[in-house]
PDB file of N, CA and C in Angstrom:
ATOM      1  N   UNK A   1      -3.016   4.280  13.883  1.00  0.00           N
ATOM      2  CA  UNK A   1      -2.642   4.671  12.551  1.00  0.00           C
ATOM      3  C   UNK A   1      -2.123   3.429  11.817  1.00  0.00           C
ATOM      4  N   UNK A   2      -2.415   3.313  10.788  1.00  0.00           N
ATOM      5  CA  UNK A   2      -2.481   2.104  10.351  1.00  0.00           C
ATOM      6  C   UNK A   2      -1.910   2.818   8.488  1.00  0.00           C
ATOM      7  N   UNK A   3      -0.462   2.037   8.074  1.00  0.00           N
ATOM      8  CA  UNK A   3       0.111   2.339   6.954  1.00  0.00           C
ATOM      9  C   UNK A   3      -0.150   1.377   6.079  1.00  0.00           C
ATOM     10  N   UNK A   4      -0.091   1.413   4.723  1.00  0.00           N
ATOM     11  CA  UNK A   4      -0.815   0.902   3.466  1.00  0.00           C
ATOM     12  C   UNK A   4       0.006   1.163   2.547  1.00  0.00           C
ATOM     13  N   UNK A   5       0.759   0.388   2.218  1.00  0.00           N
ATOM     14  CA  UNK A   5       1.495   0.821   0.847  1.00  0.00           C
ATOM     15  C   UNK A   5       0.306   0.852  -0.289  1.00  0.00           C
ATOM     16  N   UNK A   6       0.882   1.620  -1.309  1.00  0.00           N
ATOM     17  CA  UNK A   6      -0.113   1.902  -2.701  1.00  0.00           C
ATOM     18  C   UNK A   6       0.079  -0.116  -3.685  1.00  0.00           C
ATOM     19  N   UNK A   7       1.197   0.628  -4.398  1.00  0.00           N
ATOM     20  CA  UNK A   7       1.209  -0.145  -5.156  1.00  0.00           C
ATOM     21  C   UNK A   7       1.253  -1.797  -4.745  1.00  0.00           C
ATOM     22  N   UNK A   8       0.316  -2.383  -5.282  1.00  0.00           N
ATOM     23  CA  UNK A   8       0.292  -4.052  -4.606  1.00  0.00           C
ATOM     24  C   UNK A   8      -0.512  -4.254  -3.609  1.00  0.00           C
ATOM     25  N   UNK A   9      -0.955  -3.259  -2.785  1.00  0.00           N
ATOM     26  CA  UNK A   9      -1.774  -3.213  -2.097  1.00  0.00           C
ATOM     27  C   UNK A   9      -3.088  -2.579  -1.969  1.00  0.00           C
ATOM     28  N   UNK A  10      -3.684  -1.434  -2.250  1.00  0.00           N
ATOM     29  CA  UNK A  10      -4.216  -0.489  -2.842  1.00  0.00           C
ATOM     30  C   UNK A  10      -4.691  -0.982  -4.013  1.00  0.00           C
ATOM     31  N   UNK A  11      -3.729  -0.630  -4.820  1.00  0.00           N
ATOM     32  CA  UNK A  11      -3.689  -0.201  -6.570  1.00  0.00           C
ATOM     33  C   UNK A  11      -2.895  -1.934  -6.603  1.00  0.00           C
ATOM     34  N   UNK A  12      -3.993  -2.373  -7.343  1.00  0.00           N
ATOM     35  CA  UNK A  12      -3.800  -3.557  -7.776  1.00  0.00           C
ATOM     36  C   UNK A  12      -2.530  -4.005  -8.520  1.00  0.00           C
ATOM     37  N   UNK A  13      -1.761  -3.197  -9.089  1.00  0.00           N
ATOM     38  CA  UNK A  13      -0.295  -3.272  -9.906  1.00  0.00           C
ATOM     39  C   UNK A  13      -0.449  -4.586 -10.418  1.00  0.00           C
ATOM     40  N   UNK A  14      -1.039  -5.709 -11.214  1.00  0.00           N
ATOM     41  CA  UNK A  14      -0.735  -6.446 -11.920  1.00  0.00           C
ATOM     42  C   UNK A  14       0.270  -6.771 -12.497  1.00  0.00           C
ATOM     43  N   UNK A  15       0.434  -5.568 -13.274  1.00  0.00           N
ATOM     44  CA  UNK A  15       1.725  -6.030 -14.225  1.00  0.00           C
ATOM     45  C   UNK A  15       3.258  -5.030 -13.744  1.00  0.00           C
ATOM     46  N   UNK A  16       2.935  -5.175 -12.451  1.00  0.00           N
ATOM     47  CA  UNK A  16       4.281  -4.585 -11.845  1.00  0.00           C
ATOM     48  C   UNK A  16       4.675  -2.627 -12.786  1.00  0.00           C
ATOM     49  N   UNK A  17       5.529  -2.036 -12.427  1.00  0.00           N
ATOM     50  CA  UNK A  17       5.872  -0.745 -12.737  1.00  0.00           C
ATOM     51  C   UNK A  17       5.561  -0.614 -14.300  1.00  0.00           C
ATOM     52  N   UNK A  18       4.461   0.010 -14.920  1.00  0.00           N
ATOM     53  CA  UNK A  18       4.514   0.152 -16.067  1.00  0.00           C
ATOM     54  C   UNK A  18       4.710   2.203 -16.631  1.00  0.00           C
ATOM     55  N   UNK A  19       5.315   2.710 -17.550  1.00  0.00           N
ATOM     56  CA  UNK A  19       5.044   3.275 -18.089  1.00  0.00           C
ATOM     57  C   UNK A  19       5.404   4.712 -16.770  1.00  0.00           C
ATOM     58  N   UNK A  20       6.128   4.746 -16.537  1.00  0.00           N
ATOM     59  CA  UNK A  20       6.660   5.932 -15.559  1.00  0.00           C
ATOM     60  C   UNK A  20       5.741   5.862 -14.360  1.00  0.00           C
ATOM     61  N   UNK A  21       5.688   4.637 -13.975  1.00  0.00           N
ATOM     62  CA  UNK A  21       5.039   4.697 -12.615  1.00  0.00           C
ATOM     63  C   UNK A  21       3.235   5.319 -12.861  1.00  0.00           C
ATOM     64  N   UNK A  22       3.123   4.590 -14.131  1.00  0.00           N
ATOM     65  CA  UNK A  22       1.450   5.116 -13.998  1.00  0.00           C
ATOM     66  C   UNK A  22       0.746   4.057 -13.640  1.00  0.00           C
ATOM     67  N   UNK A  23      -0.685   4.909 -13.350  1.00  0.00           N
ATOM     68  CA  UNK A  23      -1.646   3.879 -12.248  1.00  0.00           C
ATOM     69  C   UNK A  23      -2.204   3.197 -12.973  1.00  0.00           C
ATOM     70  N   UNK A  24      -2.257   2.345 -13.813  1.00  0.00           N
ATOM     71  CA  UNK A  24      -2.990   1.712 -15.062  1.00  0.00           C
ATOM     72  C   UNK A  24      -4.310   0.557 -13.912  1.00  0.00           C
ATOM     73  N   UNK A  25      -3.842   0.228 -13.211  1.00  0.00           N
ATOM     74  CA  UNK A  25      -4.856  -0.727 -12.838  1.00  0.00           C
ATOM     75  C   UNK A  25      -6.239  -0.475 -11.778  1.00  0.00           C
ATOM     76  N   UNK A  26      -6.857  -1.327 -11.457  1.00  0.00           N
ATOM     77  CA  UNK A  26      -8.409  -0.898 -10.574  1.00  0.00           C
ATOM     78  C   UNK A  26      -7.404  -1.155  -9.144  1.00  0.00           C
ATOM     79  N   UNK A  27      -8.617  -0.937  -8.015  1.00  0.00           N
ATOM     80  CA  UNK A  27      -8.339  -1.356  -6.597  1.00  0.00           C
ATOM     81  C   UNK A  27      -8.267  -2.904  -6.408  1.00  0.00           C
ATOM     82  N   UNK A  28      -7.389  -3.332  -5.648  1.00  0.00           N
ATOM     83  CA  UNK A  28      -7.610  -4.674  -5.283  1.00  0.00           C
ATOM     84  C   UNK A  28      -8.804  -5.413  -4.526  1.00  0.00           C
ATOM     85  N   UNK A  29      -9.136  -6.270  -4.715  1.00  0.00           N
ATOM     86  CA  UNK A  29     -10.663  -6.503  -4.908  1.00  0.00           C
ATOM     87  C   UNK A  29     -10.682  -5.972  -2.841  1.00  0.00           C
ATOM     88  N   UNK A  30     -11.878  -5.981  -2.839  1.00  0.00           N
ATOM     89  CA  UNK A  30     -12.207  -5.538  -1.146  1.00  0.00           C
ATOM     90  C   UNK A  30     -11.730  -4.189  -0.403  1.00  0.00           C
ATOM     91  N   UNK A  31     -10.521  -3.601  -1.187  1.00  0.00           N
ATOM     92  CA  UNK A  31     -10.283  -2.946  -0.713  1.00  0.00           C
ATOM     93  C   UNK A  31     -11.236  -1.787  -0.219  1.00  0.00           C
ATOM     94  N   UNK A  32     -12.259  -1.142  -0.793  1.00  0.00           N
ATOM     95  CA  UNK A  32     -13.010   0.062  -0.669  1.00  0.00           C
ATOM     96  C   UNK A  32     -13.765  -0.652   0.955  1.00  0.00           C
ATOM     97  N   UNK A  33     -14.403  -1.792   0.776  1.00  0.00           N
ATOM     98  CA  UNK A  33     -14.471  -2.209   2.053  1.00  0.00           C
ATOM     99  C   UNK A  33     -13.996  -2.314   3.044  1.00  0.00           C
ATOM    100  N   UNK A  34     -13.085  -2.860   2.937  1.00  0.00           N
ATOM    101  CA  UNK A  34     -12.484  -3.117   3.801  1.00  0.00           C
ATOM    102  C   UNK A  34     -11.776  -1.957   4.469  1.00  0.00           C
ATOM    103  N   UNK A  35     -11.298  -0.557   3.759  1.00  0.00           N
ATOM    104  CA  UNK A  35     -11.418   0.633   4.112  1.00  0.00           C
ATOM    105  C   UNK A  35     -12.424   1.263   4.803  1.00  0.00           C
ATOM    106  N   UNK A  36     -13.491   1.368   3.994  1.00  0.00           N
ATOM    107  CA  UNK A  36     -14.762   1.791   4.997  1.00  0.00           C
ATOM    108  C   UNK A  36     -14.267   1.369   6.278  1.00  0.00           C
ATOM    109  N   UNK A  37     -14.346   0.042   6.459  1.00  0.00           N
ATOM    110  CA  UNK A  37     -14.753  -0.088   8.100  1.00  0.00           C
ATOM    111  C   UNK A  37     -12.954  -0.361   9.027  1.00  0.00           C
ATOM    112  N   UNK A  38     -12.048   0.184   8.301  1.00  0.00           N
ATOM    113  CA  UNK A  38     -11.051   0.150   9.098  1.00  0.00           C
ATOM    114  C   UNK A  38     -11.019   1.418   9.516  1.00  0.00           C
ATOM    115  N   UNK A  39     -11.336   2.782   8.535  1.00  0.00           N
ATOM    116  CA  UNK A  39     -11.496   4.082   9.166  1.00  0.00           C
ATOM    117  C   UNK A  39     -12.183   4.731  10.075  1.00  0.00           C
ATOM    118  N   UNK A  40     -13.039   3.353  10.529  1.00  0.00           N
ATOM    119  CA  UNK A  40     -13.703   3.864  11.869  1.00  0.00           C
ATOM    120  C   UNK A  40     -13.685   3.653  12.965  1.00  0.00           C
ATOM    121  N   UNK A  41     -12.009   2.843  13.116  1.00  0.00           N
ATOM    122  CA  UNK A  41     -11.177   3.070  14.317  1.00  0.00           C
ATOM    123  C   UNK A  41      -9.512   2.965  13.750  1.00  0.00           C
ATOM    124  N   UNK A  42      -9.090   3.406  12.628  1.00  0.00           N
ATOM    125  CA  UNK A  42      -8.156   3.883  12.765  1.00  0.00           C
ATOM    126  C   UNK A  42      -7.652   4.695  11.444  1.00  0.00           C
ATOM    127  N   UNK A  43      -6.523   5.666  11.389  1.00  0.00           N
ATOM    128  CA  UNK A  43      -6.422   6.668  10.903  1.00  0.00           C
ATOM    129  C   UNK A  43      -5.355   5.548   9.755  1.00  0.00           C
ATOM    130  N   UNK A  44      -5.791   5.950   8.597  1.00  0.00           N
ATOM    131  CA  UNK A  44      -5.158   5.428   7.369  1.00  0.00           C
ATOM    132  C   UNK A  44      -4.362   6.428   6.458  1.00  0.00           C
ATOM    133  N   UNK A  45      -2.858   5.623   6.430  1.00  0.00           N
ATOM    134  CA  UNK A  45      -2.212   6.841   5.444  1.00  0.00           C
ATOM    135  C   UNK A  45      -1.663   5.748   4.187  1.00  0.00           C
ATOM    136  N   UNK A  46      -1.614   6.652   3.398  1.00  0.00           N
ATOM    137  CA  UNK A  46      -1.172   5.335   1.839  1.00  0.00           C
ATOM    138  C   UNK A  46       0.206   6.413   1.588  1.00  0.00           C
ATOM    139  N   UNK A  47       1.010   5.133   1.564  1.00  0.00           N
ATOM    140  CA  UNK A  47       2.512   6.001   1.361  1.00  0.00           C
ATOM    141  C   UNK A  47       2.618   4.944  -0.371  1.00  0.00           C
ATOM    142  N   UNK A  48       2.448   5.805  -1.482  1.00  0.00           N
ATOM    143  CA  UNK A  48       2.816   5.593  -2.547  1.00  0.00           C
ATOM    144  C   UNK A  48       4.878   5.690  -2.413  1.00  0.00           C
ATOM    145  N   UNK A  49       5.319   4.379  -2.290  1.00  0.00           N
ATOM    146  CA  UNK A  49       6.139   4.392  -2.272  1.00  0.00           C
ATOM    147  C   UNK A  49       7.380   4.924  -3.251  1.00  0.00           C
ATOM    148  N   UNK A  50       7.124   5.228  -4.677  1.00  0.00           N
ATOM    149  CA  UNK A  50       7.764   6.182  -5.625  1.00  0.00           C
ATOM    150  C   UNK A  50       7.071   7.239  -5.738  1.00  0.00           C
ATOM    151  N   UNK A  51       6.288   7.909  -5.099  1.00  0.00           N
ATOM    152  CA  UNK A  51       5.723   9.295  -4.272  1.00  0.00           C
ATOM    153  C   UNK A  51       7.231  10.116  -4.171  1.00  0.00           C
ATOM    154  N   UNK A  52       7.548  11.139  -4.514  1.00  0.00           N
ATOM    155  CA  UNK A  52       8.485  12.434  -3.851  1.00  0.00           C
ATOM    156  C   UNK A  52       7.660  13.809  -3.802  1.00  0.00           C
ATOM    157  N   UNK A  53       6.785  14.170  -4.890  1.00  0.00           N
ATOM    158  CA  UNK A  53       6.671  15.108  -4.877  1.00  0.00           C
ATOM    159  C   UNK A  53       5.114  15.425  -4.762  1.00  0.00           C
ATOM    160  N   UNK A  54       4.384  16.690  -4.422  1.00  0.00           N
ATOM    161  CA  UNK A  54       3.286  17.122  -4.399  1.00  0.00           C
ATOM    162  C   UNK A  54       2.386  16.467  -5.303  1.00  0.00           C
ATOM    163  N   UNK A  55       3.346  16.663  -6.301  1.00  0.00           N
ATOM    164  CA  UNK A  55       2.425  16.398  -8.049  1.00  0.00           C
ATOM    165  C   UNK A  55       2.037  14.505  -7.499  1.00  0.00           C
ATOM    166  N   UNK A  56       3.117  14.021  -7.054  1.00  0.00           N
ATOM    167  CA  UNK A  56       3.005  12.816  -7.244  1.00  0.00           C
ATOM    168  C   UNK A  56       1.708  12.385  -6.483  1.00  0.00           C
ATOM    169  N   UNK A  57       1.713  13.071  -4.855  1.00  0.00           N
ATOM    170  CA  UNK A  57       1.068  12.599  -4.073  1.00  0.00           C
ATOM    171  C   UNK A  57      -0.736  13.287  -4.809  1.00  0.00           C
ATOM    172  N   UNK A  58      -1.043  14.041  -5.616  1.00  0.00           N
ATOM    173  CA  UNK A  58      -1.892  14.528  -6.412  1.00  0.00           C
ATOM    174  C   UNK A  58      -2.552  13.672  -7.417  1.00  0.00           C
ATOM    175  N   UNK A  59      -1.482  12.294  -8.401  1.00  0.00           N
ATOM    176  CA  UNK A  59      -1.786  11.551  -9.427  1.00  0.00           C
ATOM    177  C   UNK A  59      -2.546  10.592  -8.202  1.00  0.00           C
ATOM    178  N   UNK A  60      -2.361  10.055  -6.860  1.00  0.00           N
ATOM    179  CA  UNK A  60      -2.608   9.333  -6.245  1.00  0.00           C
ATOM    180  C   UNK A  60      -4.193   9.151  -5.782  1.00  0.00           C
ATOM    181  N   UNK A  61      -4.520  10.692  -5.791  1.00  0.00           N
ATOM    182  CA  UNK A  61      -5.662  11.374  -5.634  1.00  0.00           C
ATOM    183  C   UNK A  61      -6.516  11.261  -6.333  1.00  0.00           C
ATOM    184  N   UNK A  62      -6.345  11.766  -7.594  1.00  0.00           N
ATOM    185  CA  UNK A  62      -7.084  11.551  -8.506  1.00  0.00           C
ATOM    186  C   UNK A  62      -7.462  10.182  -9.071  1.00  0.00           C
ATOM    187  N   UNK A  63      -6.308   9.094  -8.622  1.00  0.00           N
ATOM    188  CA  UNK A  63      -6.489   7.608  -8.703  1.00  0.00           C
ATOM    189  C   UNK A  63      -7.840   7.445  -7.457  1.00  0.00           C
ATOM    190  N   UNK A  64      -7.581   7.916  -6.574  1.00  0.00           N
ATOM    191  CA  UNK A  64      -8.535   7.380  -5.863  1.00  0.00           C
ATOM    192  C   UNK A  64      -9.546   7.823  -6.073  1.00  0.00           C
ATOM    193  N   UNK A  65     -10.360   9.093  -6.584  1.00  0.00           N
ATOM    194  CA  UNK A  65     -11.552   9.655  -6.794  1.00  0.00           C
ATOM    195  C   UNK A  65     -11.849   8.662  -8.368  1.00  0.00           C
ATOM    196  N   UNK A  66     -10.805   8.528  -9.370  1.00  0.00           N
ATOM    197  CA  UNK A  66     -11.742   7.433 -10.270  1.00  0.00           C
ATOM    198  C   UNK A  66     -12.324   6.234 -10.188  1.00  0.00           C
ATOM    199  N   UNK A  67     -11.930   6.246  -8.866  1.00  0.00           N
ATOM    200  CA  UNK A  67     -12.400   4.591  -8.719  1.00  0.00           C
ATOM    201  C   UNK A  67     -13.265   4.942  -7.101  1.00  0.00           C
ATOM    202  N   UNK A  68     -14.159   5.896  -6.984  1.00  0.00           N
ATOM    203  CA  UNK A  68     -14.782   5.585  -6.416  1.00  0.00           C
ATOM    204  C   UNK A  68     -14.106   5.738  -4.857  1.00  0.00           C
ATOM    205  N   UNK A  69     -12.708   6.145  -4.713  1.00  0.00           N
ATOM    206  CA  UNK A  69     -12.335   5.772  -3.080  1.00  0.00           C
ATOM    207  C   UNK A  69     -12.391   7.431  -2.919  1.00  0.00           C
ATOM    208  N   UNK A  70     -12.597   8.333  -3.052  1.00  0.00           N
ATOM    209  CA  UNK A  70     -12.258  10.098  -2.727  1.00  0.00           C
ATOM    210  C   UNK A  70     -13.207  10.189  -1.303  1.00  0.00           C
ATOM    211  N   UNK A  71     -13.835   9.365  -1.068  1.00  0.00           N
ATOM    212  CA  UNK A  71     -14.744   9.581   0.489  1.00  0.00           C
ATOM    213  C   UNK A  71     -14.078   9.008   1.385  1.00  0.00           C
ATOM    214  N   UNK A  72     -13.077   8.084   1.292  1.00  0.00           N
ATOM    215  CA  UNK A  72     -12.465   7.514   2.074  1.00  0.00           C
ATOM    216  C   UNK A  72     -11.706   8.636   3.181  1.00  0.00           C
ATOM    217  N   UNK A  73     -11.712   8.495   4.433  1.00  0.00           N
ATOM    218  CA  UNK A  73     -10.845   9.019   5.245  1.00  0.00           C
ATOM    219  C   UNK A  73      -9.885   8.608   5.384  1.00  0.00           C
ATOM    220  N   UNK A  74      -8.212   9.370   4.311  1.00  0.00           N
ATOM    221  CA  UNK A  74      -7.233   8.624   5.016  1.00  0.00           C
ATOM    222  C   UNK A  74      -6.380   9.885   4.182  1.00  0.00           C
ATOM    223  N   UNK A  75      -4.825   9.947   4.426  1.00  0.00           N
ATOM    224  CA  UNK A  75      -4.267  10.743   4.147  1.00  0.00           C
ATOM    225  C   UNK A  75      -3.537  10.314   3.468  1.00  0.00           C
ATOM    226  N   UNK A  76      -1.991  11.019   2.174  1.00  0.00           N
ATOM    227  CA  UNK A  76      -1.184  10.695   1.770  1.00  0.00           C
ATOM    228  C   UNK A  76      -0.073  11.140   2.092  1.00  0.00           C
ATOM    229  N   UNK A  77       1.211  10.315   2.615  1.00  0.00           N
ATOM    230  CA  UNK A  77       2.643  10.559   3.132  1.00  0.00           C
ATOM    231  C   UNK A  77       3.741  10.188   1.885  1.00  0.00           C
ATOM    232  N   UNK A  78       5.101  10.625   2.014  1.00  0.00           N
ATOM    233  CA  UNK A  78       6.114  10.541   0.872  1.00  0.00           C
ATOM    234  C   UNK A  78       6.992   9.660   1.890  1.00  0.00           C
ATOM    235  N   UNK A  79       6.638   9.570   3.288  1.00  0.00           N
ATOM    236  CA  UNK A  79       7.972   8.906   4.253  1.00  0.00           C
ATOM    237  C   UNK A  79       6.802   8.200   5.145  1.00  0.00           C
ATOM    238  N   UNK A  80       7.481   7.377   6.191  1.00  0.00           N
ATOM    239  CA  UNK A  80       6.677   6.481   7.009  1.00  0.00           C
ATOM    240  C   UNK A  80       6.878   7.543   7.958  1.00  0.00           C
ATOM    241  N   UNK A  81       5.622   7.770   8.513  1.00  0.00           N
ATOM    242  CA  UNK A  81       5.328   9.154   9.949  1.00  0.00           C
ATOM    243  C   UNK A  81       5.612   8.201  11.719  1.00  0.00           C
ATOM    244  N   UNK A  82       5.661   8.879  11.563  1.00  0.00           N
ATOM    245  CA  UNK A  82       5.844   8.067  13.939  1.00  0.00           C
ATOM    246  C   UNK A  82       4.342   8.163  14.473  1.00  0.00           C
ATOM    247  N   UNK A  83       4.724   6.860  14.457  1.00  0.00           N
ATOM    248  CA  UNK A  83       3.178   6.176  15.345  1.00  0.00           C
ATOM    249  C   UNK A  83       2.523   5.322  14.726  1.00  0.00           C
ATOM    250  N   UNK A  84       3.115   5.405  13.863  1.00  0.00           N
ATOM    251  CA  UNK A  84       2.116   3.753  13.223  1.00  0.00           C
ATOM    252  C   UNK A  84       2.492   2.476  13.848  1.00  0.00           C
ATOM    253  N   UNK A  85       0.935   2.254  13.941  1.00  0.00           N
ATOM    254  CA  UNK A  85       0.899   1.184  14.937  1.00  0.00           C
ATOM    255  C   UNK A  85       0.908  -0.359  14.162  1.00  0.00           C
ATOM    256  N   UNK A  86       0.566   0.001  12.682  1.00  0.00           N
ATOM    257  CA  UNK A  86       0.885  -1.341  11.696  1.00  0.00           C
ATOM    258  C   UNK A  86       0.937  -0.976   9.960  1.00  0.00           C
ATOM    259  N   UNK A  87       2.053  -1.296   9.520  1.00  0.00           N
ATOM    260  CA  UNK A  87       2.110  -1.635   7.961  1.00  0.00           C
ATOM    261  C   UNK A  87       1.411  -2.821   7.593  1.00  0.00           C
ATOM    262  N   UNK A  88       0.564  -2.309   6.490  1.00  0.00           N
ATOM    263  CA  UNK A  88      -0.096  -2.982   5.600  1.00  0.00           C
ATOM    264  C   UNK A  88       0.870  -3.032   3.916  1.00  0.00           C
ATOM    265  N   UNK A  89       1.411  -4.229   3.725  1.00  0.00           N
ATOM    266  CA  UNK A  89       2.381  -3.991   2.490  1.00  0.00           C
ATOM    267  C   UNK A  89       2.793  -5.437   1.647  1.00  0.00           C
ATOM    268  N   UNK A  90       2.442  -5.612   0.261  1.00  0.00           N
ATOM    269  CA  UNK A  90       2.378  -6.703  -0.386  1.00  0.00           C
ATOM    270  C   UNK A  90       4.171  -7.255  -0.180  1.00  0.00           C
ATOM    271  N   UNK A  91       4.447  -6.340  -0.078  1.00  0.00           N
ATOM    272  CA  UNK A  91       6.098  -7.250  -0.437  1.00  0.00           C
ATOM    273  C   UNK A  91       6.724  -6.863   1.058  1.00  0.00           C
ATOM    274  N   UNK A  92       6.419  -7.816   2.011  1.00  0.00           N
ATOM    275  CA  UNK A  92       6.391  -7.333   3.405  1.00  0.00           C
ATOM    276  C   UNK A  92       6.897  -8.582   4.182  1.00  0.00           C
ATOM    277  N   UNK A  93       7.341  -9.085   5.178  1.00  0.00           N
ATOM    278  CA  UNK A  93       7.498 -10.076   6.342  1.00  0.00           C
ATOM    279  C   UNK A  93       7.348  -9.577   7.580  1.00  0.00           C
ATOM    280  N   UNK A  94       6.767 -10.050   8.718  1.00  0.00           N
ATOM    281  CA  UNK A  94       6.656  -9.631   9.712  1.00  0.00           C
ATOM    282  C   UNK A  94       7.565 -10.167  11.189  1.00  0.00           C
ATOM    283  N   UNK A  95       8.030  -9.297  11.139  1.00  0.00           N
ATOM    284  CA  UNK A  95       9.089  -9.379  12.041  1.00  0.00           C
ATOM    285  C   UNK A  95       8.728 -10.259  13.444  1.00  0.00           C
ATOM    286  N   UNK A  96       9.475 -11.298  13.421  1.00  0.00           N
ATOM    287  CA  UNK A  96       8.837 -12.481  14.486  1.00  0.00           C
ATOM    288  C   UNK A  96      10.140 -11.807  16.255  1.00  0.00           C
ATOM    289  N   UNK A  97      11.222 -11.195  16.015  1.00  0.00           N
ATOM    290  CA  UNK A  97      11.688 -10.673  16.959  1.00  0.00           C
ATOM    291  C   UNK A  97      12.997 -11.870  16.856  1.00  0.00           C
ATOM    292  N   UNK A  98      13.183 -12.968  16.305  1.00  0.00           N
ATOM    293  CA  UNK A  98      14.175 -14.011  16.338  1.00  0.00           C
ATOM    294  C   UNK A  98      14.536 -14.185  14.542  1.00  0.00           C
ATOM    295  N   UNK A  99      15.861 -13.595  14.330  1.00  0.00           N
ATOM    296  CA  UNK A  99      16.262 -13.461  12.955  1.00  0.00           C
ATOM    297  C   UNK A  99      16.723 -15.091  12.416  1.00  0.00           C
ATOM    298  N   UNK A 100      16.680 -16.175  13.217  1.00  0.00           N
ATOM    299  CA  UNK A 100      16.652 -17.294  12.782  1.00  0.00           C
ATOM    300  C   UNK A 100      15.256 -17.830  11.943  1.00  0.00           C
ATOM    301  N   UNK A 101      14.408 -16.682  11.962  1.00  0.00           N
ATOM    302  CA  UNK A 101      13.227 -17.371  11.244  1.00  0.00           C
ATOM    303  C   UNK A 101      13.191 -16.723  10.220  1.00  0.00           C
ATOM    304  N   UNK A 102      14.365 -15.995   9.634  1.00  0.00           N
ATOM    305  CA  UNK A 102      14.533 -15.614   8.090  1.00  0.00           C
ATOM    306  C   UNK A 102      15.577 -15.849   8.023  1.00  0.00           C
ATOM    307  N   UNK A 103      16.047 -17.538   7.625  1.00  0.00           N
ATOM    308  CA  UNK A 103      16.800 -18.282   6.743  1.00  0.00           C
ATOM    309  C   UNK A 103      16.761 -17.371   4.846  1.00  0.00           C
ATOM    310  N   UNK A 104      17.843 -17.438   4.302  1.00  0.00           N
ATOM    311  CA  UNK A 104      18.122 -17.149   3.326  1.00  0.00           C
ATOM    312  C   UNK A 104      17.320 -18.348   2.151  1.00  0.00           C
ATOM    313  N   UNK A 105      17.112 -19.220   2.776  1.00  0.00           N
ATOM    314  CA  UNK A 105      16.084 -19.552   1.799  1.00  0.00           C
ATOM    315  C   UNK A 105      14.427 -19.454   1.847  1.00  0.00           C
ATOM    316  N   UNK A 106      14.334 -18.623   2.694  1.00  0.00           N
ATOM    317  CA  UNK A 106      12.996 -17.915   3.410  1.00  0.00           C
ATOM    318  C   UNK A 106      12.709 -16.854   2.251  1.00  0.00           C
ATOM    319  N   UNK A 107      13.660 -15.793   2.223  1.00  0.00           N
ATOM    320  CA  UNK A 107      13.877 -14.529   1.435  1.00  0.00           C
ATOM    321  C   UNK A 107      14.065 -15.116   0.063  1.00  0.00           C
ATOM    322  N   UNK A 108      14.854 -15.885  -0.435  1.00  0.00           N
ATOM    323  CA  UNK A 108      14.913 -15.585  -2.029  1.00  0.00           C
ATOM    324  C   UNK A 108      13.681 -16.552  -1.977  1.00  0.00           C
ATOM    325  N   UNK A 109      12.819 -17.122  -1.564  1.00  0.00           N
ATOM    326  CA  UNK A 109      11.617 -17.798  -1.791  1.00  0.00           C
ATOM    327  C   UNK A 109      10.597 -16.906  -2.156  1.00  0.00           C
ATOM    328  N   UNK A 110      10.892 -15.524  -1.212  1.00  0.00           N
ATOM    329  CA  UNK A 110       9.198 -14.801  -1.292  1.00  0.00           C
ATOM    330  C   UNK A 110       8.692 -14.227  -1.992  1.00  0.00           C
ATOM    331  N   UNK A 111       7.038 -14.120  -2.475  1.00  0.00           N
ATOM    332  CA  UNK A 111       6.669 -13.948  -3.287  1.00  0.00           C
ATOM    333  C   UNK A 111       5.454 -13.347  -2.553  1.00  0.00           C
ATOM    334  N   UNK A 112       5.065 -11.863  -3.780  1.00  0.00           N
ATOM    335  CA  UNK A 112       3.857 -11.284  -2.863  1.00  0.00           C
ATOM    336  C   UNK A 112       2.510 -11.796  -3.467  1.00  0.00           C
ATOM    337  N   UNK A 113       1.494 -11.383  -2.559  1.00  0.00           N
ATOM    338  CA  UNK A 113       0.380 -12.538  -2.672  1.00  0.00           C
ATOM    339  C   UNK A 113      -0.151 -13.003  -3.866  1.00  0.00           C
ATOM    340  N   UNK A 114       0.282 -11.948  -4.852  1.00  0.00           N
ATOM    341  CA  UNK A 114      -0.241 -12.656  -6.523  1.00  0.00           C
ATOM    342  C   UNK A 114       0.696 -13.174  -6.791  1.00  0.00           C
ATOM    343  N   UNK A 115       1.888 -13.838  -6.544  1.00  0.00           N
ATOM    344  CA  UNK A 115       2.840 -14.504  -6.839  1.00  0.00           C
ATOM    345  C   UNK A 115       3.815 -14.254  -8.077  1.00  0.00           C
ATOM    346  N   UNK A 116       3.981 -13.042  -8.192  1.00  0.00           N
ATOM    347  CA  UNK A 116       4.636 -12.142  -8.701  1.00  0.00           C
ATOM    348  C   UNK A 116       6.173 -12.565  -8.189  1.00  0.00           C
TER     349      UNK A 116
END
């Protein structure tokens, strides 16, 4: 099982939170690909991280059927589920197991991959 944040990752968010959390932008480039062939060994969930409610996890839906992703096999969560075996997430670090390798000037440095 393999987790995916929406925004920044997914859903291209360019211009960061606009307009009550609406989806204004396309997929980030590769993504539909690169989906295809991850769903055919592992189970994909997109946790829209300002997601709470039904309705919300619904606008997410319909984001994905306009652009072409509604065939995709993968599900939508409001919380991170047990068993994921990896987060996929633009504003992310990966935990090396030794907290000396996030120096404080590590963190106020980072920037997610569009350099936002």
């Amino acid at each position: 099982m393999i987790l995916l944040d929406f925004n920044g990752t997914c859903h291209a968010y360019r211009q960061g939170y606009q307009n009550k959390g609406e989806f204004y932008d396309t997929p980030t480039e590769g993504f539909k690909e690169w989906a295809q062939a991850a769903e055919k060994e592992f189970r994909l969930i997109i946790w829209p991280a300002r997601a709470k409610t039904h309705g919300d996890l619904q606008r997410v839906h319909k984001w994905m059927r306009k652009h072409g992703l509604g065939g995709l096999d993968y599900e939508l969560t409001t919380s991170t589920p047990i068993g994921v075996k990896l987060k996929i997430d633009d504003r992310a670090i990966g935990f090396t197991g030794n907290w000396a390798d996030f120096p404080m000037e590590r963190l106020r440095g980072f920037q997610t991959w569009s350099g936002r």
